[in-house]
PDB file of N, CA and C in Angstrom:
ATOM      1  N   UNK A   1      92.766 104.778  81.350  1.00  0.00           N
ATOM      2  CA  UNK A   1      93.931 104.125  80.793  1.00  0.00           C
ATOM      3  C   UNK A   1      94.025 102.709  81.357  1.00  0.00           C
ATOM      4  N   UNK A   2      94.774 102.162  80.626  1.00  0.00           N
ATOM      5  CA  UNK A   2      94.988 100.513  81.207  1.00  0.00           C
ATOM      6  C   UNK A   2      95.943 100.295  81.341  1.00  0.00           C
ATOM      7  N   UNK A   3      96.680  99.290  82.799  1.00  0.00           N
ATOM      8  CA  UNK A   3      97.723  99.186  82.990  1.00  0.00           C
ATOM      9  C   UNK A   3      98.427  97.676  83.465  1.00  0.00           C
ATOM     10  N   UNK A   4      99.304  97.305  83.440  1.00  0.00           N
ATOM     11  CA  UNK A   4      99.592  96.127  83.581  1.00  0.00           C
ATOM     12  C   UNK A   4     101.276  96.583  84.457  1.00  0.00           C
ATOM     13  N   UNK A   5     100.573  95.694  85.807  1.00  0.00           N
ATOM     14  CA  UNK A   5     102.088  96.442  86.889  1.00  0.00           C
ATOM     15  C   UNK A   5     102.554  95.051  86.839  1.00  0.00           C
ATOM     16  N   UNK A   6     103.967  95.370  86.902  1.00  0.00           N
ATOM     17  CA  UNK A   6     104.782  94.186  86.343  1.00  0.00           C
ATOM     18  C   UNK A   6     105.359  93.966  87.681  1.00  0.00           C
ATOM     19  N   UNK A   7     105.719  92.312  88.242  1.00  0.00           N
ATOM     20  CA  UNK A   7     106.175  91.810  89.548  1.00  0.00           C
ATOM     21  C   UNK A   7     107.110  92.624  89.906  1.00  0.00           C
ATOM     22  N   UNK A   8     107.853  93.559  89.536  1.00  0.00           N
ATOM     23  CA  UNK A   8     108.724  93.848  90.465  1.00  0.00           C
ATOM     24  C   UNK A   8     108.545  95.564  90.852  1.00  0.00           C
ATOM     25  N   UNK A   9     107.173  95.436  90.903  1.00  0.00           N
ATOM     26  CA  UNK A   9     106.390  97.014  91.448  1.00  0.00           C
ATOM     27  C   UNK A   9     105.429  96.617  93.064  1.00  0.00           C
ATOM     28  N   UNK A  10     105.178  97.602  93.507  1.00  0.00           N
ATOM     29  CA  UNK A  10     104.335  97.141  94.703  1.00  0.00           C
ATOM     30  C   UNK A  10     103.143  96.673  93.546  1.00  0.00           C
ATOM     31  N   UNK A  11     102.103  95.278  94.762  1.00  0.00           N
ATOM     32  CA  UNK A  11     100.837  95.156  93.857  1.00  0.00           C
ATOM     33  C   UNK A  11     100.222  96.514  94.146  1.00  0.00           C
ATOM     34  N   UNK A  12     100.514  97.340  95.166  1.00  0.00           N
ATOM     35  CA  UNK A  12      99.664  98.421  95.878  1.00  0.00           C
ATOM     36  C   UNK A  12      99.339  99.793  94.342  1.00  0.00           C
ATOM     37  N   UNK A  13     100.175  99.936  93.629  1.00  0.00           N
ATOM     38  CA  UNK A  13     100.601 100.477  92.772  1.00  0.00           C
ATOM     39  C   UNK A  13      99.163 100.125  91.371  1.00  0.00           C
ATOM     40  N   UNK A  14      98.333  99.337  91.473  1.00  0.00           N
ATOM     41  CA  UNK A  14      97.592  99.066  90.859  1.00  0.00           C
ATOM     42  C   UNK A  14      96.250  99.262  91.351  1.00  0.00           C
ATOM     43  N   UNK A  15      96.183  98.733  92.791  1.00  0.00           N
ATOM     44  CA  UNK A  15      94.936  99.040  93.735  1.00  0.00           C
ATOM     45  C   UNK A  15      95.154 100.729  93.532  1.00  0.00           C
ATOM     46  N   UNK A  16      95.946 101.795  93.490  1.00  0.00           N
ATOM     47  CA  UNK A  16      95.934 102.502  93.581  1.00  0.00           C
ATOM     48  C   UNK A  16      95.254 103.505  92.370  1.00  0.00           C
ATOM     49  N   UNK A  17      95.578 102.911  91.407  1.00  0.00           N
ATOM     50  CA  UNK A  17      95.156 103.285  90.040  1.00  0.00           C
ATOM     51  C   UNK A  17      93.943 102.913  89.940  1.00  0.00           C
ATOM     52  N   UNK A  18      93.274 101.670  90.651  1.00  0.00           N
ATOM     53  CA  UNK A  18      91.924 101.290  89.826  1.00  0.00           C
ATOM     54  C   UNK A  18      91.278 102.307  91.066  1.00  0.00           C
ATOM     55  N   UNK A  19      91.719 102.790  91.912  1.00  0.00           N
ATOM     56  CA  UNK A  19      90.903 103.786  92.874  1.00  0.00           C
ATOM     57  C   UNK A  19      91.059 105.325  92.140  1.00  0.00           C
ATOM     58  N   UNK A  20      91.676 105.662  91.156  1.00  0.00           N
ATOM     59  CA  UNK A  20      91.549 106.561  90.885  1.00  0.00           C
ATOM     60  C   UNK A  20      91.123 106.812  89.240  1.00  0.00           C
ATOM     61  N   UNK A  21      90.198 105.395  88.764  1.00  0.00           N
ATOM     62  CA  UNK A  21      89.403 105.231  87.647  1.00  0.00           C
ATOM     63  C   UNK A  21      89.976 104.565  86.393  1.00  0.00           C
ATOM     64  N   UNK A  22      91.432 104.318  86.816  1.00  0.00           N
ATOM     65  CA  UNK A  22      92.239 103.470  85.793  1.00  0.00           C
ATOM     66  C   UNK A  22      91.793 101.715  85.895  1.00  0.00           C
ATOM     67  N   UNK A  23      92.059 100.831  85.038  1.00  0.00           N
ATOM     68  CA  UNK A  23      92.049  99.900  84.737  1.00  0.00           C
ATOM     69  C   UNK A  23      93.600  98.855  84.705  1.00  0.00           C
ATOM     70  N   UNK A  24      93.302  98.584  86.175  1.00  0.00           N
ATOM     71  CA  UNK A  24      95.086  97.678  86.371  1.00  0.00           C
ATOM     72  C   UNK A  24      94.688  96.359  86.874  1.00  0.00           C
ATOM     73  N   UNK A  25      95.979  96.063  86.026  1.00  0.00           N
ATOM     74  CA  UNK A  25      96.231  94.290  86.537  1.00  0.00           C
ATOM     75  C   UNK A  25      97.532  94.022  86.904  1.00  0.00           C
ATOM     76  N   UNK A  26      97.853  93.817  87.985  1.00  0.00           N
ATOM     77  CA  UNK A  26      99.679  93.038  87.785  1.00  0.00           C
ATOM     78  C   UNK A  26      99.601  91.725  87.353  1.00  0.00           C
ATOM     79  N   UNK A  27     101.034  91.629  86.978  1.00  0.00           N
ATOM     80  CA  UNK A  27     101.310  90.512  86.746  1.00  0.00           C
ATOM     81  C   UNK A  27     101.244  89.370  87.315  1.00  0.00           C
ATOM     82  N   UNK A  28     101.259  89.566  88.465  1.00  0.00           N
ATOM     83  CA  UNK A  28     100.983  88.013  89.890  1.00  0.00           C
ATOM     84  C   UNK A  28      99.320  87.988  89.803  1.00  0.00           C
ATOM     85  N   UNK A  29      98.415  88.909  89.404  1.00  0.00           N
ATOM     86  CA  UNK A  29      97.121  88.525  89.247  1.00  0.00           C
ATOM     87  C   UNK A  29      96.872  87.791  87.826  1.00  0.00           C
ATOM     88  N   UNK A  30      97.551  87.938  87.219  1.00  0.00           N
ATOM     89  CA  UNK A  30      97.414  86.548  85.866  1.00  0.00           C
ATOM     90  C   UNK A  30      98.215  85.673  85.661  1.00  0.00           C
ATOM     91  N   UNK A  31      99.115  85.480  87.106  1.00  0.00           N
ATOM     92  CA  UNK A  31      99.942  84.291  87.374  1.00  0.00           C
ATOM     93  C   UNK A  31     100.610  84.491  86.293  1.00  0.00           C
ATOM     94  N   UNK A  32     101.506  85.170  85.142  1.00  0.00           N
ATOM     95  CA  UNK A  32     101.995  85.470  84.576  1.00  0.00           C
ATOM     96  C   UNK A  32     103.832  85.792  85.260  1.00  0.00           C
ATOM     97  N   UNK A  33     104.127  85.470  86.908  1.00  0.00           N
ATOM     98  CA  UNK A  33     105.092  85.815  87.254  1.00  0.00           C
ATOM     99  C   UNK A  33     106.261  85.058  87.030  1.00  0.00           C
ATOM    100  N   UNK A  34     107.608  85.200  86.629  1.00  0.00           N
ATOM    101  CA  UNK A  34     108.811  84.826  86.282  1.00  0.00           C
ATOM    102  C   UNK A  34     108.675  84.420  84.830  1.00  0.00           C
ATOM    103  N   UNK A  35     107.588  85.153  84.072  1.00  0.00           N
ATOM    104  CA  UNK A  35     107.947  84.491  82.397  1.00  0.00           C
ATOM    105  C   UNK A  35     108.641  85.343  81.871  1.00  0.00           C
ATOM    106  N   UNK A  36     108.731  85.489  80.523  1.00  0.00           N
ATOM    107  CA  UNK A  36     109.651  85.925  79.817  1.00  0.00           C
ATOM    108  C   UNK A  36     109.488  87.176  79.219  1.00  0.00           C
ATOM    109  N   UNK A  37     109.910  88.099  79.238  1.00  0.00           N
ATOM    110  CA  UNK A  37     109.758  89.408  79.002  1.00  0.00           C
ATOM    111  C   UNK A  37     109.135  89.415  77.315  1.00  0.00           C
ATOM    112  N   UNK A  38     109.622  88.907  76.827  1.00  0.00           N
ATOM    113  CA  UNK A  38     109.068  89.090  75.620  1.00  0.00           C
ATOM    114  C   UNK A  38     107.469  88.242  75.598  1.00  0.00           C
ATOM    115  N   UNK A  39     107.342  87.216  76.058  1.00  0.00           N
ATOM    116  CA  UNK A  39     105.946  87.211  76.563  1.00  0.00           C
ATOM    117  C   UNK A  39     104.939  88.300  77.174  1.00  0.00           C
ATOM    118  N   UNK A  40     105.385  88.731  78.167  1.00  0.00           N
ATOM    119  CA  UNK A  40     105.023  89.740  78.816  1.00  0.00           C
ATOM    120  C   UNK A  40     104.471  91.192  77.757  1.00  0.00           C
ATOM    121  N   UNK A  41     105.180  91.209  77.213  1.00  0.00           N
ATOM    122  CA  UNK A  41     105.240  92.808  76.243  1.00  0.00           C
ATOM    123  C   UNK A  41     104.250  92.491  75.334  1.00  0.00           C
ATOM    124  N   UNK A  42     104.342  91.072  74.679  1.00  0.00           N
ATOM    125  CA  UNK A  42     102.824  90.803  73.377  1.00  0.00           C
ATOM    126  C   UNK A  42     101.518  90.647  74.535  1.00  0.00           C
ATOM    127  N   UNK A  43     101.923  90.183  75.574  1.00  0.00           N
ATOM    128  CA  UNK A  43     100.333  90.309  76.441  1.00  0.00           C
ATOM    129  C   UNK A  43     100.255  91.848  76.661  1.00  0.00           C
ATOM    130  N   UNK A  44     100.671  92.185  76.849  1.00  0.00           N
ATOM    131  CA  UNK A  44     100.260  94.087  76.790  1.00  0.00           C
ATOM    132  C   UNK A  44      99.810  94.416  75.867  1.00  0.00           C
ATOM    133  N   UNK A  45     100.450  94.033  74.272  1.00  0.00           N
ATOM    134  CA  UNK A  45     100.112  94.309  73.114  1.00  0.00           C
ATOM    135  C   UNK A  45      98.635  94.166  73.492  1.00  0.00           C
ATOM    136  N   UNK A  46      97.998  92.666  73.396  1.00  0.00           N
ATOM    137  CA  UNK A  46      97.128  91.855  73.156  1.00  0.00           C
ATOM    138  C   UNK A  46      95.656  92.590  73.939  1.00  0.00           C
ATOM    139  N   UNK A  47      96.369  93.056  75.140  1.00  0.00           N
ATOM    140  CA  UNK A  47      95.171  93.847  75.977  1.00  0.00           C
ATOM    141  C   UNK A  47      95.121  95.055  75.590  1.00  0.00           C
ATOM    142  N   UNK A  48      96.062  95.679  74.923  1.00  0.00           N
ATOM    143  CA  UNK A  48      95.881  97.022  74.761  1.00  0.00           C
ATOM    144  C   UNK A  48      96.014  97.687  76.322  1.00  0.00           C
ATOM    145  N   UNK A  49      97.374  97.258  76.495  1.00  0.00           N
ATOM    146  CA  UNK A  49      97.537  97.890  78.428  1.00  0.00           C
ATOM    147  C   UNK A  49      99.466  98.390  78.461  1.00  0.00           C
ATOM    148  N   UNK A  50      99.666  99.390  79.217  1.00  0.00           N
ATOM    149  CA  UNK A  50     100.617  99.766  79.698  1.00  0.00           C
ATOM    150  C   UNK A  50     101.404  99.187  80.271  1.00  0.00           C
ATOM    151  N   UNK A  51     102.573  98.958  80.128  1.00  0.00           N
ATOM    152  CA  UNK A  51     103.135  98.047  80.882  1.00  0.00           C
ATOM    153  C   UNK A  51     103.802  99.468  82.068  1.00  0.00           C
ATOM    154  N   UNK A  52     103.870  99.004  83.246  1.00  0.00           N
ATOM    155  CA  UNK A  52     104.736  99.563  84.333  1.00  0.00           C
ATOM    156  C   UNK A  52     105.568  98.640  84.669  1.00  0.00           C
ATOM    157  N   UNK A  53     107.001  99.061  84.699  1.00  0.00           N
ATOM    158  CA  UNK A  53     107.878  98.210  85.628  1.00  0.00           C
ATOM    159  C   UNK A  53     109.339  98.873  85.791  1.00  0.00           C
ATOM    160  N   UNK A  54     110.226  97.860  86.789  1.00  0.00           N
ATOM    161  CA  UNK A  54     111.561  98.657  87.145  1.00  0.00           C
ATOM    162  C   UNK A  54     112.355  97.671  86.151  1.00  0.00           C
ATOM    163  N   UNK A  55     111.697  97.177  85.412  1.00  0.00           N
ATOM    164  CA  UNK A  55     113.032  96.089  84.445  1.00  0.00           C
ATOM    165  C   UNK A  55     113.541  97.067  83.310  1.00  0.00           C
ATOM    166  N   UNK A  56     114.735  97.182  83.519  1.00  0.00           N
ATOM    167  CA  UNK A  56     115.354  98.196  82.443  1.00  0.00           C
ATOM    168  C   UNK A  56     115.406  97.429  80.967  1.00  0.00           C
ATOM    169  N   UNK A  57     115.384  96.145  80.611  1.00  0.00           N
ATOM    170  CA  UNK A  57     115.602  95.449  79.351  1.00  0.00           C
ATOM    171  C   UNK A  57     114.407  96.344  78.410  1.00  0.00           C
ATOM    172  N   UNK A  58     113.052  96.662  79.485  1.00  0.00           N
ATOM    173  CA  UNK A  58     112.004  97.354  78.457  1.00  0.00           C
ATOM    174  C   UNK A  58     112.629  99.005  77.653  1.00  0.00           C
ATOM    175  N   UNK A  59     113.872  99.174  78.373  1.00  0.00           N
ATOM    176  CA  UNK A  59     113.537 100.661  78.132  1.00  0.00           C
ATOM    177  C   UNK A  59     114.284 100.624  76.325  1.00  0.00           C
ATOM    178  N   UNK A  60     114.759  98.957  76.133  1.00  0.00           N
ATOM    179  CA  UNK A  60     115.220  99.223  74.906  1.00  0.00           C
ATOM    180  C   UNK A  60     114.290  99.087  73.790  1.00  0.00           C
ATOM    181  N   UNK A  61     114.221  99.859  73.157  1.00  0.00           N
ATOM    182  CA  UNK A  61     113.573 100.292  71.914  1.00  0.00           C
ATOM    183  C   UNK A  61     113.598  99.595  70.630  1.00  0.00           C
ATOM    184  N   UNK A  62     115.106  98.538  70.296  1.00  0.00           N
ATOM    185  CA  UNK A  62     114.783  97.752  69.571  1.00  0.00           C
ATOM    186  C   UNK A  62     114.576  96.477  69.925  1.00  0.00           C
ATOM    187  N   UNK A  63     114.172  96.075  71.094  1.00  0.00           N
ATOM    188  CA  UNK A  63     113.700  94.757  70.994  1.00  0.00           C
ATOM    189  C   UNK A  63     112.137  94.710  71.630  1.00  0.00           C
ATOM    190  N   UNK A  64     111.955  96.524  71.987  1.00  0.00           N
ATOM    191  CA  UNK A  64     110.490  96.742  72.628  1.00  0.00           C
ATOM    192  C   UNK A  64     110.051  97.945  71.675  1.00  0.00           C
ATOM    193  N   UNK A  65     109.601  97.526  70.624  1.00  0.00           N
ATOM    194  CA  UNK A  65     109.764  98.964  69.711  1.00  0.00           C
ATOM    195  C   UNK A  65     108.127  99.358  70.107  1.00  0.00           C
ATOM    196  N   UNK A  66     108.217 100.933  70.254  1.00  0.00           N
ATOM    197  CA  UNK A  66     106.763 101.723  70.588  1.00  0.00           C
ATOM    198  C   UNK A  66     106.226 101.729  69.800  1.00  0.00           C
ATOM    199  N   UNK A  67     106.491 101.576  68.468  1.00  0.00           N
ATOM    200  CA  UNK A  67     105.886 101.838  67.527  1.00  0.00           C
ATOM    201  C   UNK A  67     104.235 100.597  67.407  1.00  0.00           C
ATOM    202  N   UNK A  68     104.715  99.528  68.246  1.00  0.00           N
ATOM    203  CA  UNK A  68     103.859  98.746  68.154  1.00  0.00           C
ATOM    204  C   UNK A  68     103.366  98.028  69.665  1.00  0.00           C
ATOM    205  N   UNK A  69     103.684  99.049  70.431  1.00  0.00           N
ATOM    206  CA  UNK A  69     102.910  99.046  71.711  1.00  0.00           C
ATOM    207  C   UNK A  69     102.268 100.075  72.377  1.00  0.00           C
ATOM    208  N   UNK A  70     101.270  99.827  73.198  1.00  0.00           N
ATOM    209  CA  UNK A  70     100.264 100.738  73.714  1.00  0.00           C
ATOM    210  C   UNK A  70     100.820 101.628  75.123  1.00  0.00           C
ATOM    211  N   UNK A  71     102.316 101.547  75.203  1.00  0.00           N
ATOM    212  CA  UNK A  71     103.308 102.005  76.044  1.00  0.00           C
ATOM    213  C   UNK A  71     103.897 101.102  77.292  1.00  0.00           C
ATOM    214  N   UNK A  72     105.000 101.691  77.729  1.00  0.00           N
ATOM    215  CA  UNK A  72     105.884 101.214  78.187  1.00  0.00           C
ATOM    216  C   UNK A  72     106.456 102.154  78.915  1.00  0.00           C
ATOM    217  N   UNK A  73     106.162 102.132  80.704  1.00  0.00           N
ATOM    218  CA  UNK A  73     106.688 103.197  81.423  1.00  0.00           C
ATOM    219  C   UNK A  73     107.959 102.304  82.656  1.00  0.00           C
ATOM    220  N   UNK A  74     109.409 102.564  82.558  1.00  0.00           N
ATOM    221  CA  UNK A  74     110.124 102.178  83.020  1.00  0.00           C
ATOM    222  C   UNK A  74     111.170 102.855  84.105  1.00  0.00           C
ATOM    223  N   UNK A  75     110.417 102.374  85.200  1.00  0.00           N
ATOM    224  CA  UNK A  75     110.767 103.128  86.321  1.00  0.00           C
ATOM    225  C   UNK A  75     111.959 103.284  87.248  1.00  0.00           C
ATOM    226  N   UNK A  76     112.750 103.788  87.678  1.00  0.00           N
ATOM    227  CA  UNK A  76     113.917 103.618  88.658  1.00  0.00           C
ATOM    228  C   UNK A  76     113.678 104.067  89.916  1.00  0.00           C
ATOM    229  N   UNK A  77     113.275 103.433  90.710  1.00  0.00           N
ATOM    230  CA  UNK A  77     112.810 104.378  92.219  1.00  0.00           C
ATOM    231  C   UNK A  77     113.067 103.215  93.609  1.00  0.00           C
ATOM    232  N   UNK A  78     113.128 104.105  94.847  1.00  0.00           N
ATOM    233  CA  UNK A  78     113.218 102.903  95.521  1.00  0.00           C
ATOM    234  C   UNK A  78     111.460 102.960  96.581  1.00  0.00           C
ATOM    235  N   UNK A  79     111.932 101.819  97.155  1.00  0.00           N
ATOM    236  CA  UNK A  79     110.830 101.291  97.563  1.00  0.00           C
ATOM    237  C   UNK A  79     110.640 102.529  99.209  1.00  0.00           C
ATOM    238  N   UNK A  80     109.433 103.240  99.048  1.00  0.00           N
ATOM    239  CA  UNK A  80     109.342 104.414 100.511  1.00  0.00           C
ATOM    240  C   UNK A  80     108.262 104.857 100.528  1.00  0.00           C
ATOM    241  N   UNK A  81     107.632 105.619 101.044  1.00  0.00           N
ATOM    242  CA  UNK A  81     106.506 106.306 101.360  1.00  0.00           C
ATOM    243  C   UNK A  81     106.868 107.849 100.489  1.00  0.00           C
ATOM    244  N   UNK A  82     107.880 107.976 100.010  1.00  0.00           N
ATOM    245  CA  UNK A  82     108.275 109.059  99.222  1.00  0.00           C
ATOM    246  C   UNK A  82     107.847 108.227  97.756  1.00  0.00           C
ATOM    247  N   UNK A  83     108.097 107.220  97.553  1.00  0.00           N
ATOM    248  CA  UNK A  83     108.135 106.345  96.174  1.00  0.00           C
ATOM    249  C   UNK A  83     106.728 106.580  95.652  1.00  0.00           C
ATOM    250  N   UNK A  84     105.741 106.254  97.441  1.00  0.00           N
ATOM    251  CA  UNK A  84     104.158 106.029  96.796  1.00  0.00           C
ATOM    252  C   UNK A  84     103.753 107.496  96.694  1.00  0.00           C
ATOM    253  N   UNK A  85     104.158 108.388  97.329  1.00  0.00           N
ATOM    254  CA  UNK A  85     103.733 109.503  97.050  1.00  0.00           C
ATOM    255  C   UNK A  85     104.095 109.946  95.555  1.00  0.00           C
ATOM    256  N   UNK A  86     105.723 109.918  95.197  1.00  0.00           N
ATOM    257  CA  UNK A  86     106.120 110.304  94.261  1.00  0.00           C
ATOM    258  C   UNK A  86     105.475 109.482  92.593  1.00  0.00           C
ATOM    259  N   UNK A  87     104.689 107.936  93.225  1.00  0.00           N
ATOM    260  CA  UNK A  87     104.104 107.490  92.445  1.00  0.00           C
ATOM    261  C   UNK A  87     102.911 108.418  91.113  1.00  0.00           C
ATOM    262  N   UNK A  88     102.005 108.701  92.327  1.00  0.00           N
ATOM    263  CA  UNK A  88     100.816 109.430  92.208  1.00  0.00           C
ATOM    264  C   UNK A  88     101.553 110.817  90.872  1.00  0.00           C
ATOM    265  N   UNK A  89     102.397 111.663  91.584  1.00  0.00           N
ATOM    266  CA  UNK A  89     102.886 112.777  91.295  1.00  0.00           C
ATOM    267  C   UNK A  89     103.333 112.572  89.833  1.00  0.00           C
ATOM    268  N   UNK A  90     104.440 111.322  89.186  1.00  0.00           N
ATOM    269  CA  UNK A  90     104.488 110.431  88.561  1.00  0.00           C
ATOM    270  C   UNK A  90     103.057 110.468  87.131  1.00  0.00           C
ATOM    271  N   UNK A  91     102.180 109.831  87.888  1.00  0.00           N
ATOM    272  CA  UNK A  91     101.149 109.691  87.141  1.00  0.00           C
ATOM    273  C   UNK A  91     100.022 110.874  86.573  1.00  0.00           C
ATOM    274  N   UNK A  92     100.264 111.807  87.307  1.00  0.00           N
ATOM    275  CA  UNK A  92      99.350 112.736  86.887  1.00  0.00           C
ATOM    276  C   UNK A  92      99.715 113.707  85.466  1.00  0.00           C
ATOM    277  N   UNK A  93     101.644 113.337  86.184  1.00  0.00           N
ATOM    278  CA  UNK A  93     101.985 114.321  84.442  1.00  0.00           C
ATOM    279  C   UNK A  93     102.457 113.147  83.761  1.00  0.00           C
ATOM    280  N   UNK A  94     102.089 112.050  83.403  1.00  0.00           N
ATOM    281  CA  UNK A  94     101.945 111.098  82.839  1.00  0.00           C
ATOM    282  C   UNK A  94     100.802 111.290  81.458  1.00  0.00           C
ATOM    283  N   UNK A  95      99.899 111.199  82.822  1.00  0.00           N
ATOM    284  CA  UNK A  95      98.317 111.244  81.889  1.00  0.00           C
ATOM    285  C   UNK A  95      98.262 112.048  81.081  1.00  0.00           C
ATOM    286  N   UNK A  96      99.135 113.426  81.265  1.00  0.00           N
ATOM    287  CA  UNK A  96      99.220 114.396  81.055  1.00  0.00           C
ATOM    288  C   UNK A  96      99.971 114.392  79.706  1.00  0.00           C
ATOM    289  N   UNK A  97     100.634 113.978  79.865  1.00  0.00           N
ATOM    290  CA  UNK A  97     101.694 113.728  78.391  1.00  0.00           C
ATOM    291  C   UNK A  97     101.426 112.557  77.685  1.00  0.00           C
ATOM    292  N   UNK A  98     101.197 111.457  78.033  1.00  0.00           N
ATOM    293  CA  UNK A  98     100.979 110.703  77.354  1.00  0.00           C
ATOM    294  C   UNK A  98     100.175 110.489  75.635  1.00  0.00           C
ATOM    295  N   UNK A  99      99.190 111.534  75.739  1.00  0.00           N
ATOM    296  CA  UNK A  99      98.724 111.741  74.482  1.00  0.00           C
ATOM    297  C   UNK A  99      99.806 112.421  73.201  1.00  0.00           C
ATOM    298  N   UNK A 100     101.266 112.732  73.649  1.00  0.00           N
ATOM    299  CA  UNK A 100     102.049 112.939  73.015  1.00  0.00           C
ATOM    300  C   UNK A 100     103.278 112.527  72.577  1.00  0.00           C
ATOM    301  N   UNK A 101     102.953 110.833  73.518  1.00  0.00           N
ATOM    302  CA  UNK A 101     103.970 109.878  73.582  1.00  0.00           C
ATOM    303  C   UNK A 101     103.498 108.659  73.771  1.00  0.00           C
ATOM    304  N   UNK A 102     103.827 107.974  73.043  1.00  0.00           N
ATOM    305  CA  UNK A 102     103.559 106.674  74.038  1.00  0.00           C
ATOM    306  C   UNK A 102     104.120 105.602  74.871  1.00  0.00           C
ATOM    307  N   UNK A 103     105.724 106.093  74.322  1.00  0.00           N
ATOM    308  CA  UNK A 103     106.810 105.587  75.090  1.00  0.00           C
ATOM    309  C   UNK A 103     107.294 106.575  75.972  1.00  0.00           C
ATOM    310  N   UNK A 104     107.721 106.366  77.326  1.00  0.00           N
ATOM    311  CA  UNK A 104     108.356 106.711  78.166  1.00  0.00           C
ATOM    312  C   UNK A 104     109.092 106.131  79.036  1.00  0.00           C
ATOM    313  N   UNK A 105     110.515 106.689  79.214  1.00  0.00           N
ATOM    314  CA  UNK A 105     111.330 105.808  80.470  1.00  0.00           C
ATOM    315  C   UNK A 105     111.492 106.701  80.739  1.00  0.00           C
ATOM    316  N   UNK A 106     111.201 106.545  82.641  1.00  0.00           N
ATOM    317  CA  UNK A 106     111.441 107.639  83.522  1.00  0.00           C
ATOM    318  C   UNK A 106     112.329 107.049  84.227  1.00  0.00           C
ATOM    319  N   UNK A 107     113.671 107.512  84.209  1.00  0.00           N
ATOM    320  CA  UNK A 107     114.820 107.895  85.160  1.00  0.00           C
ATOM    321  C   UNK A 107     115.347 109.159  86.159  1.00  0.00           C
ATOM    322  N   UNK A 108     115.280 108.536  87.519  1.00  0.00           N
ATOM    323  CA  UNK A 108     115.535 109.599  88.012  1.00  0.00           C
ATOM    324  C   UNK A 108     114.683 110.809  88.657  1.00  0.00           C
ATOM    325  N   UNK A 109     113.870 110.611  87.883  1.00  0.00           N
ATOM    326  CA  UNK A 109     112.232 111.406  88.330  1.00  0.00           C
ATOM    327  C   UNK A 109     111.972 111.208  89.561  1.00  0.00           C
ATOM    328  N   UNK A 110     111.422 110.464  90.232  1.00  0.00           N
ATOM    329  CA  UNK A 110     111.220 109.787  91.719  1.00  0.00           C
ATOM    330  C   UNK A 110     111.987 110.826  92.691  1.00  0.00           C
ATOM    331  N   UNK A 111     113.247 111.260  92.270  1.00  0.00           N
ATOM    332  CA  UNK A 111     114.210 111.455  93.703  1.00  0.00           C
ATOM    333  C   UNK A 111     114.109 113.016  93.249  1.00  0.00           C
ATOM    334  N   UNK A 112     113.530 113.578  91.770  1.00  0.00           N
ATOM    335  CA  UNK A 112     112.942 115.226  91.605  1.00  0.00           C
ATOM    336  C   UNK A 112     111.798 115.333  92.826  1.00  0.00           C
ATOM    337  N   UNK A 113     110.726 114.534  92.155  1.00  0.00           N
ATOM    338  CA  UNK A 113     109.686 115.310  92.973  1.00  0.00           C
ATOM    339  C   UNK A 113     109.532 114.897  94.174  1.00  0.00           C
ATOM    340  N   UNK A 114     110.314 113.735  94.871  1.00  0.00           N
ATOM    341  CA  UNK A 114     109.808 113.591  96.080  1.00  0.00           C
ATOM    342  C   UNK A 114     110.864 114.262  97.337  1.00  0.00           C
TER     343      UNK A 114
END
């Protein structure tokens, strides 16, 4: 899968993914940081990449419609060693579902499994 971690995620959150065979970029690696969200979302388009992030503006649907993105996972969690664990945990039933969605906002999840 391909992913695009958006500035206000650890960068660690990407090193983590390309160690476990995914394909990530954040956003501070294409100097892409403080632009405009709607910028942001057609460069996802454009790569055919996931966006990850804690910006809630994505989780709206009509101005980020799924229908014409390669997903959009919008996170609420805080920053811990429970977060990076709960990251991983996160991602596995991700992968997992994802072939049956392509939009997802996860609220709240983080403070289930960790």
């Amino acid at each position: 899968m391909k992913f695009k971690i958006d500035e206000n995620l650890p960068v660690e959150f990407a090193d983590e993914l390309r160690a476990i065979g995914h394909d990530a970029i954040t956003v501070l690696e294409q100097r892409m940081g403080g632009g405009a969200d709607e910028d942001l979302f057609s460069v996802c388009i454009d790569e055919d990449r996931i966006l990850m992030t804690m910006d809630i503006d994505f989780a709206d649907i009509r101005v980020y419609p799924p229908s014409i993105s390669p997903g959009i996972i919008v996170l609420r969690i805080q920053y811990s060693l429970r977060t990076k664990i709960g990251f991983f945990a996160v991602l596995d039933g991700l992968s997992r579902y994802w072939k049956k969605s392509r939009w997802l906002a996860c609220s709240g999840l983080w403070k289930k499994i960790g």
